[in-house]
N, C-alpha and C. Protein backbone atom coordinates (compact mmCIF):
# COMPACT_ATOMS: atom_id res chain seq x y z
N UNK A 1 7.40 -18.07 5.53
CA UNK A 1 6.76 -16.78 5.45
C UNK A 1 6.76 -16.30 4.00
N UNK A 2 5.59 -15.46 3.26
CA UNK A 2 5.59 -14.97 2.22
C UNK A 2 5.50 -13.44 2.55
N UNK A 3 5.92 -12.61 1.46
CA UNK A 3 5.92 -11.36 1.56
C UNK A 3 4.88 -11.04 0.14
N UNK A 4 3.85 -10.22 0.73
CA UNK A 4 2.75 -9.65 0.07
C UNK A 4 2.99 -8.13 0.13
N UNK A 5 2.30 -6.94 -0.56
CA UNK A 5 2.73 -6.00 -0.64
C UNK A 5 1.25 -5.02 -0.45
N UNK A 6 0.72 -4.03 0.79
CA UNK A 6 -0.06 -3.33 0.72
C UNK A 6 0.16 -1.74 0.20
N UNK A 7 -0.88 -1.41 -0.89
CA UNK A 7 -0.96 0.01 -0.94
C UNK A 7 -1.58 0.50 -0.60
N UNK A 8 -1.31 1.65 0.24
CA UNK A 8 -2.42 2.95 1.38
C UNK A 8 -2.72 4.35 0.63
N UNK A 9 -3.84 4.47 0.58
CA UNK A 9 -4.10 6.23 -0.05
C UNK A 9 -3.53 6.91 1.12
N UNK A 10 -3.35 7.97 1.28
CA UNK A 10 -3.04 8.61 1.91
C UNK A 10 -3.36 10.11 1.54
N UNK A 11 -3.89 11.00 1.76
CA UNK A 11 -4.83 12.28 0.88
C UNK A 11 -3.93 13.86 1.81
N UNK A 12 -3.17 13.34 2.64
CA UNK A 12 -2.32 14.42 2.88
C UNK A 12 -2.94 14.80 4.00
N UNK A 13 -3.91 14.84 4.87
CA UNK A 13 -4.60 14.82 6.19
C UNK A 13 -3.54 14.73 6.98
N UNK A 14 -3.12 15.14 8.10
CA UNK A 14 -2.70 14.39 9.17
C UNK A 14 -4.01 14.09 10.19
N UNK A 15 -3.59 12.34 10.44
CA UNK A 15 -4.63 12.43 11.68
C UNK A 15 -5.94 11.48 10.83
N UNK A 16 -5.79 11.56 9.88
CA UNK A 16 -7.27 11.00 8.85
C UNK A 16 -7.32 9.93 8.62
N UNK A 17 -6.72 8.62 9.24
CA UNK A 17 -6.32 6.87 9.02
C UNK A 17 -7.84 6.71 9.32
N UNK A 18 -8.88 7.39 9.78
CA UNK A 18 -10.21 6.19 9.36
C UNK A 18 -10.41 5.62 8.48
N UNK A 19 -10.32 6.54 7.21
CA UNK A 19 -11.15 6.20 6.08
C UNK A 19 -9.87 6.04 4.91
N UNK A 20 -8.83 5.35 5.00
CA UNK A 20 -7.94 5.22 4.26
C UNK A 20 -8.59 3.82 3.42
N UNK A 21 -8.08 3.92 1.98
CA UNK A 21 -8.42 2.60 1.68
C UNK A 21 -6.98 1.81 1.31
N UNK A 22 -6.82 0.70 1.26
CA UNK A 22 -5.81 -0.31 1.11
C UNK A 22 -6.04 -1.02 -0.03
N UNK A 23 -5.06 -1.70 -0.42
CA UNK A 23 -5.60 -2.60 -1.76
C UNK A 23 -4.11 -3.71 -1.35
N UNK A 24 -3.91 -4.53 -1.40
CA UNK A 24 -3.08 -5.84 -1.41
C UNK A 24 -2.76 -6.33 -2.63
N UNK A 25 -1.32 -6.63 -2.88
CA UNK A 25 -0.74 -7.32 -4.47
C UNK A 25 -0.11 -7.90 -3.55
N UNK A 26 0.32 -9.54 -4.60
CA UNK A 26 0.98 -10.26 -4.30
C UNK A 26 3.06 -10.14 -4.54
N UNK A 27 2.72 -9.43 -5.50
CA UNK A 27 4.34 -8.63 -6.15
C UNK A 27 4.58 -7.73 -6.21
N UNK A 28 6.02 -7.47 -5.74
CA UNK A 28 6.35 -5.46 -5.62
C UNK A 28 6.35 -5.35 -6.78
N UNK A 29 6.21 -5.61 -8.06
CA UNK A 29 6.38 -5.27 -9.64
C UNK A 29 4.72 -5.20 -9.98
N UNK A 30 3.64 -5.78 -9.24
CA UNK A 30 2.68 -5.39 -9.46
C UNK A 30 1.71 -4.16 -8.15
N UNK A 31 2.84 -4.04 -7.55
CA UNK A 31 1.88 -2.94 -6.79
C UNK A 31 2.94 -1.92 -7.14
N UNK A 32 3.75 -1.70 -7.59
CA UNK A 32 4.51 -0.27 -8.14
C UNK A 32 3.54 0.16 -9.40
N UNK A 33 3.31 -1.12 -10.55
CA UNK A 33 2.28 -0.62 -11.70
C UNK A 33 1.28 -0.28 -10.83
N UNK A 34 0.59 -0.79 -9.83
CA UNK A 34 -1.11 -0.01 -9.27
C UNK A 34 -0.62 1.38 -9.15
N UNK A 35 0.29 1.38 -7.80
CA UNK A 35 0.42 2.83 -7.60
C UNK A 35 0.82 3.77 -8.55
N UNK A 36 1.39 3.55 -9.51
CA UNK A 36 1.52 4.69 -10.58
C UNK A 36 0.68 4.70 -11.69
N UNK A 37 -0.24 3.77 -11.94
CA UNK A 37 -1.57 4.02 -12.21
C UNK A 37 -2.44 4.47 -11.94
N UNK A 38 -2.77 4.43 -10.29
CA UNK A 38 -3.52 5.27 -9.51
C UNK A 38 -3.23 6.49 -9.15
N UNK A 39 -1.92 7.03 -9.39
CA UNK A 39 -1.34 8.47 -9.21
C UNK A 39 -2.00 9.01 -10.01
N UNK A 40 -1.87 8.24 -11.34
CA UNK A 40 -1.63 8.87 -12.62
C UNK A 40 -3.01 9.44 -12.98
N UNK A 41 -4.45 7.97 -12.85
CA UNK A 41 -5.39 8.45 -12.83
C UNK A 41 -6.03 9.48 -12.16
N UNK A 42 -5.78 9.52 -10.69
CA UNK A 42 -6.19 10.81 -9.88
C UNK A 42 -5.82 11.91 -9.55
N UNK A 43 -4.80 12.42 -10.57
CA UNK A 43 -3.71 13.37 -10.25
C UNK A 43 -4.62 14.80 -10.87
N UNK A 44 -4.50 15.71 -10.07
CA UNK A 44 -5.86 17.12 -10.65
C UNK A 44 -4.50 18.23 -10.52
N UNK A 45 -4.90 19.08 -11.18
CA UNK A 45 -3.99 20.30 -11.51
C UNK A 45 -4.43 21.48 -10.80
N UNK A 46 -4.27 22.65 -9.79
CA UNK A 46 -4.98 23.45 -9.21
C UNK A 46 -3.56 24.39 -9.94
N UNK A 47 -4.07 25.29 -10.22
CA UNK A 47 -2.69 26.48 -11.05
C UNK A 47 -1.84 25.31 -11.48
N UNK A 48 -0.56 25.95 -10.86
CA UNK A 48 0.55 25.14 -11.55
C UNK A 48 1.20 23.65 -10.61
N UNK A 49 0.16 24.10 -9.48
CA UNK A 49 0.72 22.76 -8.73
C UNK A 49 -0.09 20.89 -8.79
N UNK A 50 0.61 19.74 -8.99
CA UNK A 50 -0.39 19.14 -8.65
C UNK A 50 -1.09 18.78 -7.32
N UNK A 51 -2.35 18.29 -7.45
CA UNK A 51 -2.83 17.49 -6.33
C UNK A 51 -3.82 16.10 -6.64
N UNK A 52 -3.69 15.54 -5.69
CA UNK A 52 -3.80 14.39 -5.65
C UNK A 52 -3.53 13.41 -4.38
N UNK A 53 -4.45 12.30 -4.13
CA UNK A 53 -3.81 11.40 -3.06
C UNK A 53 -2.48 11.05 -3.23
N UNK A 54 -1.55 10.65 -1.84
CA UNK A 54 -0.71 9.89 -2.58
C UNK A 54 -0.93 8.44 -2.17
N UNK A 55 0.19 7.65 -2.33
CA UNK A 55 -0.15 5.86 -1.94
C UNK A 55 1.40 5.59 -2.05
N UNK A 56 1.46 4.62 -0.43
CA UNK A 56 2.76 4.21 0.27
C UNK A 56 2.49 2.67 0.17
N UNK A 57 3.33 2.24 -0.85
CA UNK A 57 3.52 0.73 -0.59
C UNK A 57 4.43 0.65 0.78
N UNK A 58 3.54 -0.65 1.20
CA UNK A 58 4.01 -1.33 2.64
C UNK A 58 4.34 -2.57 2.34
N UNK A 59 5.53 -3.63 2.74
CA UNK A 59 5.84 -4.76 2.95
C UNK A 59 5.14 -5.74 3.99
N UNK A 60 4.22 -6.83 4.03
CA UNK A 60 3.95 -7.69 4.87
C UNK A 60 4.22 -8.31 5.00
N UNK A 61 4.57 -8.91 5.72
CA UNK A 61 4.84 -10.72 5.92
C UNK A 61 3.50 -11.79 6.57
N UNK A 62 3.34 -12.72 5.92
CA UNK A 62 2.23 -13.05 5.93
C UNK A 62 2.19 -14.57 6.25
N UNK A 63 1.91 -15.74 7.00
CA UNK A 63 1.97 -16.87 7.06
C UNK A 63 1.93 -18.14 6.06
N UNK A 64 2.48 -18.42 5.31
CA UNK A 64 1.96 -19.21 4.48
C UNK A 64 2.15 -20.70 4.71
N UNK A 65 2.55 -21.31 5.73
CA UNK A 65 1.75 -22.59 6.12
C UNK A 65 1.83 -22.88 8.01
N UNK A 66 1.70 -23.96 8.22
CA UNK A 66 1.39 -23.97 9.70
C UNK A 66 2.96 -23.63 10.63
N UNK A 67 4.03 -24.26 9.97
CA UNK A 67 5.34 -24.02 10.61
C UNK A 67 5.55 -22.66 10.64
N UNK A 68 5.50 -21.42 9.80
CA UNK A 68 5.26 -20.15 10.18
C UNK A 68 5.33 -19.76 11.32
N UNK A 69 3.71 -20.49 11.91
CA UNK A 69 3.19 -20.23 12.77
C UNK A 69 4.23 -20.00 14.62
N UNK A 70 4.96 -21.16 14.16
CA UNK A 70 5.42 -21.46 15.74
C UNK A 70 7.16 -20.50 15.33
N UNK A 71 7.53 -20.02 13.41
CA UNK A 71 8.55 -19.54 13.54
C UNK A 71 8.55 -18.17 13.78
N UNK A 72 7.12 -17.59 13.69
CA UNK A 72 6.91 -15.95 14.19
C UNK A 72 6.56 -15.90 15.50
N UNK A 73 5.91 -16.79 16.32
CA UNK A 73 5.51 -16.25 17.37
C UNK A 73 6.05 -16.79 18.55
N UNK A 74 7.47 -17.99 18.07
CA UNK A 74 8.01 -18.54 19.14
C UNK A 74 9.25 -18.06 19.37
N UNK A 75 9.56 -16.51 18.39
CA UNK A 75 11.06 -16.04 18.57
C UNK A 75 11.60 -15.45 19.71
């Protein structure tokens, strides 16, 4: 098994998972730089508070060859 790493917008909605977008890195050292790049870029100031989406890295586990196969789904 390999572990890949998804990041989720998340815009503060409850209830709003239609239209979320995702983006996939292969390394938690490169989806920590996305997400605080993408904070950083979309972050807006209303008075003194910010706003902005936020984004929840998620852990996957993901198959990476055929033995995988029979060690995830034969537990």
């Amino acid at each position: 098994m390999k572990t890949i790493y998804k990041i989720t917008e998340s815009s503060g909605v409850r209830g709003n998972n239609l239209f979320r977008k995702e983006w996939f890195c292969s390394t938690k050292k490169l989806a920590e730089a996305f997400k605080a790049e993408k904070e950083k870029s979309e972050q807006v100031t209303v008075g003194n508070v910010p706003k902005g989406n936020g984004y929840c890295i998620t852990p996957v586990e993901v198959m990476d060859s055929e033995d995988d196969f029979y060690k995830k789904e034969l537990r």
